[in-house]
N, C-alpha and C. Protein backbone atom coordinates (compact mmCIF):
# COMPACT_ATOMS: atom_id res chain seq x y z
N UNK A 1 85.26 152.97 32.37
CA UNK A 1 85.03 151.58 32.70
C UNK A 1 86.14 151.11 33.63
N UNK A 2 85.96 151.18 35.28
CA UNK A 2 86.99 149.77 35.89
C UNK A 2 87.37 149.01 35.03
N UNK A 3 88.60 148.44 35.94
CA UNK A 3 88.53 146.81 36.23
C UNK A 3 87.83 145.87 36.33
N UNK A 4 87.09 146.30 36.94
CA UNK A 4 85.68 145.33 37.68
C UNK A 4 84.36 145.21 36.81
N UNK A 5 84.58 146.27 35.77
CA UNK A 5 83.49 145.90 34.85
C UNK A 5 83.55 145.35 33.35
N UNK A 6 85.20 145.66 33.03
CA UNK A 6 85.36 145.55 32.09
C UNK A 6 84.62 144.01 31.64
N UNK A 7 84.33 143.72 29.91
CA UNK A 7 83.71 142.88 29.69
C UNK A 7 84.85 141.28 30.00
N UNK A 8 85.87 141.64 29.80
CA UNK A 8 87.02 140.16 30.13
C UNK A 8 86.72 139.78 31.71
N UNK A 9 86.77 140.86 32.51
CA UNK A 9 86.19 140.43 33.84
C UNK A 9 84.96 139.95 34.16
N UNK A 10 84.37 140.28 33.24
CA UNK A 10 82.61 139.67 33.53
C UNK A 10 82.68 138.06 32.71
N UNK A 11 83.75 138.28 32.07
CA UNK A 11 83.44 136.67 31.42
C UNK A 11 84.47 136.10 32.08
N UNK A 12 85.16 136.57 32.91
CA UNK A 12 86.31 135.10 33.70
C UNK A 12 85.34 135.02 34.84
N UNK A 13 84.65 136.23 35.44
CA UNK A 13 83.03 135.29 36.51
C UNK A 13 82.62 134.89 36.12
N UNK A 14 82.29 134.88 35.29
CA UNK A 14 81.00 133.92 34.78
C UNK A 14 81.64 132.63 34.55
N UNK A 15 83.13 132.33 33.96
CA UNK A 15 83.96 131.18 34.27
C UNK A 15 83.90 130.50 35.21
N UNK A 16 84.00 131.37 35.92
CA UNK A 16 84.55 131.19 37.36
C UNK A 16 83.21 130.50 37.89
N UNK A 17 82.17 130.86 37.96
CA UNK A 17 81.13 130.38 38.46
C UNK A 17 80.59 129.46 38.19
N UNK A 18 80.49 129.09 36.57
CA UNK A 18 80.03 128.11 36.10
C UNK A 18 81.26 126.74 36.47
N UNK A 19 82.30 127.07 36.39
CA UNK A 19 83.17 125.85 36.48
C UNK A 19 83.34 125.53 38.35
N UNK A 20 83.37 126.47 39.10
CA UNK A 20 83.15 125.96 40.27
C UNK A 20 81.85 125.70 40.55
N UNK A 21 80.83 125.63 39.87
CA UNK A 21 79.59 125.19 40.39
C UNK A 21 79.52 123.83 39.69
N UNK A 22 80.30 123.06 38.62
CA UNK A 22 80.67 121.91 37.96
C UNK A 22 81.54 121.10 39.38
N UNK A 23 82.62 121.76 39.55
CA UNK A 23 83.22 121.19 40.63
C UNK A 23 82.74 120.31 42.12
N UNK A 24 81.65 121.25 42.39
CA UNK A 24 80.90 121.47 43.69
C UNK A 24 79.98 120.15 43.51
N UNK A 25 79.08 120.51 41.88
CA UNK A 25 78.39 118.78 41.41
C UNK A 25 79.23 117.70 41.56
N UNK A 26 80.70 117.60 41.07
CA UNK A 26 81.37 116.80 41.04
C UNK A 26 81.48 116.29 42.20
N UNK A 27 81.83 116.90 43.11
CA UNK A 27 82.16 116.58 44.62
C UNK A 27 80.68 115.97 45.40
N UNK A 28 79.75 116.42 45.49
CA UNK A 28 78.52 116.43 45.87
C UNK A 28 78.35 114.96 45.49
N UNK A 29 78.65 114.77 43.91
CA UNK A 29 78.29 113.30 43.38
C UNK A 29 79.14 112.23 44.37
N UNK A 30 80.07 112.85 44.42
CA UNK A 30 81.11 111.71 45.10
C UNK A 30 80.85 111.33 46.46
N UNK A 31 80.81 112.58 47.08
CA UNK A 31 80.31 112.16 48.46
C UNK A 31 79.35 111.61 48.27
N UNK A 32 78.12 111.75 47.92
CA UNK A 32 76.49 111.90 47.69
C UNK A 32 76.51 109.83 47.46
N UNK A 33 77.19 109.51 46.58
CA UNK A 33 77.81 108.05 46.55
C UNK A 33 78.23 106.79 47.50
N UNK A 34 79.02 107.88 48.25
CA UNK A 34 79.55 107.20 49.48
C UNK A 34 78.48 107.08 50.38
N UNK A 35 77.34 107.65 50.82
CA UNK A 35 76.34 107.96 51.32
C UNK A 35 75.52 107.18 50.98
N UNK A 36 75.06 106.74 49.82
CA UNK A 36 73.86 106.09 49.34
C UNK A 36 74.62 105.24 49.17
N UNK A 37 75.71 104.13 49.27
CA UNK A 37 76.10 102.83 50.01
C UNK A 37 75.94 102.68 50.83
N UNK A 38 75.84 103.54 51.87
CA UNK A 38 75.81 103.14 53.39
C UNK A 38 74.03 103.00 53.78
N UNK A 39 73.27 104.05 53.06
CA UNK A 39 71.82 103.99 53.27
C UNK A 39 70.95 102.64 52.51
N UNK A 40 72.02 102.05 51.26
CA UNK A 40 71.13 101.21 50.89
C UNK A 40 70.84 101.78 49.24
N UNK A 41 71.06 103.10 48.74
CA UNK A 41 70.28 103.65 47.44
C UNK A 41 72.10 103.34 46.88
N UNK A 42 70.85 103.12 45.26
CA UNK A 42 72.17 102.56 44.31
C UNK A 42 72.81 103.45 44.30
N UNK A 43 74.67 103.19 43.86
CA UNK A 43 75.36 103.98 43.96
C UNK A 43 75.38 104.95 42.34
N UNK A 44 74.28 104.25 41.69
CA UNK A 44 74.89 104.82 40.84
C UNK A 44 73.59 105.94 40.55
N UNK A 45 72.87 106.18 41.47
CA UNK A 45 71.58 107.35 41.19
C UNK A 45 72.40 108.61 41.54
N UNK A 46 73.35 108.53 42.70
CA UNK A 46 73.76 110.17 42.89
C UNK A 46 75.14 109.96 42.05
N UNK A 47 75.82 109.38 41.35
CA UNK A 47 76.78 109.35 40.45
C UNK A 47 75.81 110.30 39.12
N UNK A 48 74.76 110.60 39.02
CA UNK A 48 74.22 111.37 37.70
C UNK A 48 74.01 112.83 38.23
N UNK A 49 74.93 113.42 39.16
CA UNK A 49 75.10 114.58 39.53
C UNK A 49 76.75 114.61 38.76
N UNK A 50 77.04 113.92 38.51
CA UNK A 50 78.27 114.33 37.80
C UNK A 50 77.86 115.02 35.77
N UNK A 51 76.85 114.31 35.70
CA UNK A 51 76.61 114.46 33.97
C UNK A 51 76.41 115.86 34.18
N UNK A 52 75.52 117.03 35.03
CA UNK A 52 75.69 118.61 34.84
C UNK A 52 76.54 118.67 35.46
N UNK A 53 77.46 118.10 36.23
CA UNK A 53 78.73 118.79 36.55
C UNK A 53 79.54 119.03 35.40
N UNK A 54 79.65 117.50 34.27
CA UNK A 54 80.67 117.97 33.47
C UNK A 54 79.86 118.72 32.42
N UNK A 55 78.57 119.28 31.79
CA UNK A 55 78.04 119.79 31.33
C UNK A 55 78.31 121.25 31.45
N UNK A 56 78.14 121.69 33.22
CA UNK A 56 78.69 122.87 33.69
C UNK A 56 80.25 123.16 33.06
N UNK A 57 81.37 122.26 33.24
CA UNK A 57 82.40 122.85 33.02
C UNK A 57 82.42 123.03 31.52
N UNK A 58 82.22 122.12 30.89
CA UNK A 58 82.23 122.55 29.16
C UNK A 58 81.80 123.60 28.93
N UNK A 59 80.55 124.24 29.14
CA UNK A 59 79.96 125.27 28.88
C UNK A 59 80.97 126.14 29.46
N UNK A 60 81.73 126.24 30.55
CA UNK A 60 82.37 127.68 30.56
C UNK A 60 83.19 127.35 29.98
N UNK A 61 84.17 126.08 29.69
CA UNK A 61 84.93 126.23 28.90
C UNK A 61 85.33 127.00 27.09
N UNK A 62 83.80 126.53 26.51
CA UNK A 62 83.05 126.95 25.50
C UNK A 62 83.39 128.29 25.28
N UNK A 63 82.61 128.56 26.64
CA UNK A 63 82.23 129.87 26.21
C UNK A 63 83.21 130.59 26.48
N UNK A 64 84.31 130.19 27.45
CA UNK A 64 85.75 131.08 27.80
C UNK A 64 86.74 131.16 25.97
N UNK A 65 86.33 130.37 25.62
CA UNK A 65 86.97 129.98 24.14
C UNK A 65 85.96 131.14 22.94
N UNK A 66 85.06 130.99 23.17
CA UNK A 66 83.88 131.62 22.46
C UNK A 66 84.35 133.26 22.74
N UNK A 67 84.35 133.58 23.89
CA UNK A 67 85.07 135.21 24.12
C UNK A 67 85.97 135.63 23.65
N UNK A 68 86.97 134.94 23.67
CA UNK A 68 88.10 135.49 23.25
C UNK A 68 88.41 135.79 21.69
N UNK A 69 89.67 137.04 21.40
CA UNK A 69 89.87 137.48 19.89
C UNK A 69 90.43 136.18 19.57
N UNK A 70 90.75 136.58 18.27
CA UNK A 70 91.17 135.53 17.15
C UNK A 70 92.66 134.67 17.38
N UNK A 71 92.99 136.01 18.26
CA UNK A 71 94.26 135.16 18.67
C UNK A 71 95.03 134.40 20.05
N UNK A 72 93.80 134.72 21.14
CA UNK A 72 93.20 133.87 21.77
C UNK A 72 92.98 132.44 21.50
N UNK A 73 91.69 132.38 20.93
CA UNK A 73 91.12 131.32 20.24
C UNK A 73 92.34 130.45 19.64
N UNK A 74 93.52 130.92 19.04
CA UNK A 74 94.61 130.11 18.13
C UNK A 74 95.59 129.43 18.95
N UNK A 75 95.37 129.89 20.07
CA UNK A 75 96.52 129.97 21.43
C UNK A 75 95.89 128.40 21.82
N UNK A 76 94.61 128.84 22.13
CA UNK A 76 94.01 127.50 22.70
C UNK A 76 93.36 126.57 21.84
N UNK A 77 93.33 127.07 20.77
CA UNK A 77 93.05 125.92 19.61
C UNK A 77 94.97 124.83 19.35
N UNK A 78 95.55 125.29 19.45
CA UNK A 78 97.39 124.70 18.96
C UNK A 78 97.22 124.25 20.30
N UNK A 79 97.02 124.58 21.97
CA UNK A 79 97.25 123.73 22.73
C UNK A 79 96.14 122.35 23.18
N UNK A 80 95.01 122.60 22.35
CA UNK A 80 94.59 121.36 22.66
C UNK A 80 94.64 120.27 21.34
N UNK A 81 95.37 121.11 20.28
CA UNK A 81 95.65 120.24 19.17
C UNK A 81 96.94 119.33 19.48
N UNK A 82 97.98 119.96 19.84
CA UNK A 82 98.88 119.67 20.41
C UNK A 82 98.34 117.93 21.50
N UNK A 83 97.99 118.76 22.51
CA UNK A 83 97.47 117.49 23.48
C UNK A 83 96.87 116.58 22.99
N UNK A 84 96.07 116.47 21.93
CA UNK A 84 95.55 115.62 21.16
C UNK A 84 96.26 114.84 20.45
N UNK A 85 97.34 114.88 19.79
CA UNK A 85 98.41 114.76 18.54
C UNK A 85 99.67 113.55 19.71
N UNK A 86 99.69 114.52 21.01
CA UNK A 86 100.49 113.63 21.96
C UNK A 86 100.08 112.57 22.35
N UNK A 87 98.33 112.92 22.93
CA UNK A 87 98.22 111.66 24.24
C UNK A 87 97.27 110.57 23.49
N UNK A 88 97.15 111.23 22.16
CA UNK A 88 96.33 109.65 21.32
C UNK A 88 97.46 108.71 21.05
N UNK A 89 98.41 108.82 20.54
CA UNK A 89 98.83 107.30 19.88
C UNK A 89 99.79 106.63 21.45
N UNK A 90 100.05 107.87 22.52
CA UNK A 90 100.75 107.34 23.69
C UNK A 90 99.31 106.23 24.18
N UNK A 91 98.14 106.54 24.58
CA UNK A 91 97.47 106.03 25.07
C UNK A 91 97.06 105.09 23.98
N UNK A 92 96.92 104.97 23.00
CA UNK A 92 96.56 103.99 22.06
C UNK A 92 97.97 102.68 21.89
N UNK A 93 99.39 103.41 22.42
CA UNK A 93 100.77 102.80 22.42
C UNK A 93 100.39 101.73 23.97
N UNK A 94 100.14 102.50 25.01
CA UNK A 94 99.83 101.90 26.28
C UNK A 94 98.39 100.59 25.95
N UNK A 95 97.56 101.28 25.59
CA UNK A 95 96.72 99.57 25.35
C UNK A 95 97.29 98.83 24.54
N UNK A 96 97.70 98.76 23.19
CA UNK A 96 98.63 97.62 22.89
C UNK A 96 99.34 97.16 23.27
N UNK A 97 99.94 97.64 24.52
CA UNK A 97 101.49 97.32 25.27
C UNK A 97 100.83 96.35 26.78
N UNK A 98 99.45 96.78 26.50
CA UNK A 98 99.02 96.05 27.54
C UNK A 98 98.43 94.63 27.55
N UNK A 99 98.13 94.54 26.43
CA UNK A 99 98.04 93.17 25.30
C UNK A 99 99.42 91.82 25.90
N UNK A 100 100.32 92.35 25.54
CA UNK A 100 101.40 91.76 25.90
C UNK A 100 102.64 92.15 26.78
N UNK A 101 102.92 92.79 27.01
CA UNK A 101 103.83 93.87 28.00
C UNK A 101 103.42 94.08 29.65
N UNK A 102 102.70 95.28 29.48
CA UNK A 102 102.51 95.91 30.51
C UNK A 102 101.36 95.16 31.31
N UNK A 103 101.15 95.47 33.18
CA UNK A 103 99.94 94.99 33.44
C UNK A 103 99.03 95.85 32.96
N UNK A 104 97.47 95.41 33.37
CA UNK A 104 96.49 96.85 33.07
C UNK A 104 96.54 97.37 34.41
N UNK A 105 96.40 98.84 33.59
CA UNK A 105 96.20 99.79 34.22
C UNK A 105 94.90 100.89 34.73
N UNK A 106 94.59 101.78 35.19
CA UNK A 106 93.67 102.18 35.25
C UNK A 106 93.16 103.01 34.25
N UNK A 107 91.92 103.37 34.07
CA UNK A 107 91.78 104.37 33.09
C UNK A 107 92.10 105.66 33.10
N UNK A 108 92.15 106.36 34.58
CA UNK A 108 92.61 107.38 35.27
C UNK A 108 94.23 107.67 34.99
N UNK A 109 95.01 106.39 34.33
CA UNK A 109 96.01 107.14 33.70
C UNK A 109 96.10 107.29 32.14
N UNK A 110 95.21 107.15 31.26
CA UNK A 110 95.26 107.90 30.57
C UNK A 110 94.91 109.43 30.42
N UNK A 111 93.85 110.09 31.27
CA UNK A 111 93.48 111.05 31.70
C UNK A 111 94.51 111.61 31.99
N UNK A 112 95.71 110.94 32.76
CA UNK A 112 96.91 111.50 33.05
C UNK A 112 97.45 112.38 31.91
N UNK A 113 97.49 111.31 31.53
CA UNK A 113 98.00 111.70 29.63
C UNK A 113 98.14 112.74 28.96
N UNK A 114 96.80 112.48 29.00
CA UNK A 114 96.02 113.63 28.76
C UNK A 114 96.06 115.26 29.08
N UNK A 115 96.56 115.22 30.22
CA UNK A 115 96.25 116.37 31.10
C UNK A 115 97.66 116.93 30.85
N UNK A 116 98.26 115.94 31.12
CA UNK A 116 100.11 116.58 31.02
C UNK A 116 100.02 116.98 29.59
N UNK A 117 99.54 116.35 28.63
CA UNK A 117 99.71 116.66 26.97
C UNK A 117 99.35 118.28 26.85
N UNK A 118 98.26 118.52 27.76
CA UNK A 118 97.51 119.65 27.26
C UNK A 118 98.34 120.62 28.25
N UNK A 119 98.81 120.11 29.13
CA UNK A 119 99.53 121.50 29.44
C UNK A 119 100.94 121.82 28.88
N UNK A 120 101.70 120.57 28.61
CA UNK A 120 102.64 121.14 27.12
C UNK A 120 102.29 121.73 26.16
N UNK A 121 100.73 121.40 25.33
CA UNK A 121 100.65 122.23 24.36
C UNK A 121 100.48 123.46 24.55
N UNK A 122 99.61 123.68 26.18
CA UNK A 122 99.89 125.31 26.80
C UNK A 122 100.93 126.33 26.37
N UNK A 123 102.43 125.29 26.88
CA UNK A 123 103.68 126.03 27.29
C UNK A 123 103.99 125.99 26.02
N UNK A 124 103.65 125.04 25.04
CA UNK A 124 104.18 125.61 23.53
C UNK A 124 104.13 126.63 22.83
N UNK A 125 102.40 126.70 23.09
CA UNK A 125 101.64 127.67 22.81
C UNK A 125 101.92 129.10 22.88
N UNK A 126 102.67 129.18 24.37
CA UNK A 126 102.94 129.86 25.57
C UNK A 126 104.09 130.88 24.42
N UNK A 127 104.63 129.87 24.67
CA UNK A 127 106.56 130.29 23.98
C UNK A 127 106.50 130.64 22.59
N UNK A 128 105.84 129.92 21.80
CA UNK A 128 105.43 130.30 20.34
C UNK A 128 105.19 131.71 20.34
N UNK A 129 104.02 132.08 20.85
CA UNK A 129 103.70 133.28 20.66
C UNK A 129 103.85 134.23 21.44
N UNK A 130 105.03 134.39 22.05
CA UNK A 130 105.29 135.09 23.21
C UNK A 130 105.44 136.43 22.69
């Protein structure tokens, strides 16, 4: 058995494909948006090219999670527990703070949050079980 056939390689294409073909919806929607303002069609009919975009990426995500051994699976189960454990009570800390404190902000930074959380729990992950 290659490289090229082994079964880990057939499932990071199939990753690979399914999540850049999520991407490609994503993008498509966006432009596709900007476009149907200018023609007149609501903006929000080609905005529902995003729902199988993010459909597409879950599923490889899933299933990139679904492949892997047991200790795989634990790697990326602690880093999105992790990210979870971080960017809830920060983002739940930021809307109360926005109550009285802070201006509002966008929703796009909690996503921030989010994203940085989960790649610490990565590098935790990372180092833990090195």
């Amino acid at each position: 058995m290659t490289a090229a056939t082994t079964p880990r390689s057939r499932v990071n294409r199939v990753f690979a494909v399914r999540f850049v073909g999520g991407v490609v919806l994503y993008v498509a929607s966006l432009a596709l948006t900007q476009v149907a303002q200018a023609v007149g069609v609501p903006a929000w009919l080609p905005a529902l090219l995003v729902l199988p975009a993010v459909g597409l990426m879950a599923w490889a995500n899933i299933d990139m999670y679904r492949s892997g051994d047991e200790f795989e699976r634990r790697k990326i189960a602690e880093a999105v527990m992790v990210a979870f454990v971080v960017s809830v009570p920060l983002i739940l800390a930021v809307g109360v703070l926005q109550f009285s404190l802070l201006p509002a902000m966008n929703w796009i930074f909690a996503f921030s949050i989010l994203m940085l959380a989960w790649i610490a729990g990565t590098i935790v992950s990372a180092v833990r079980y090195r």
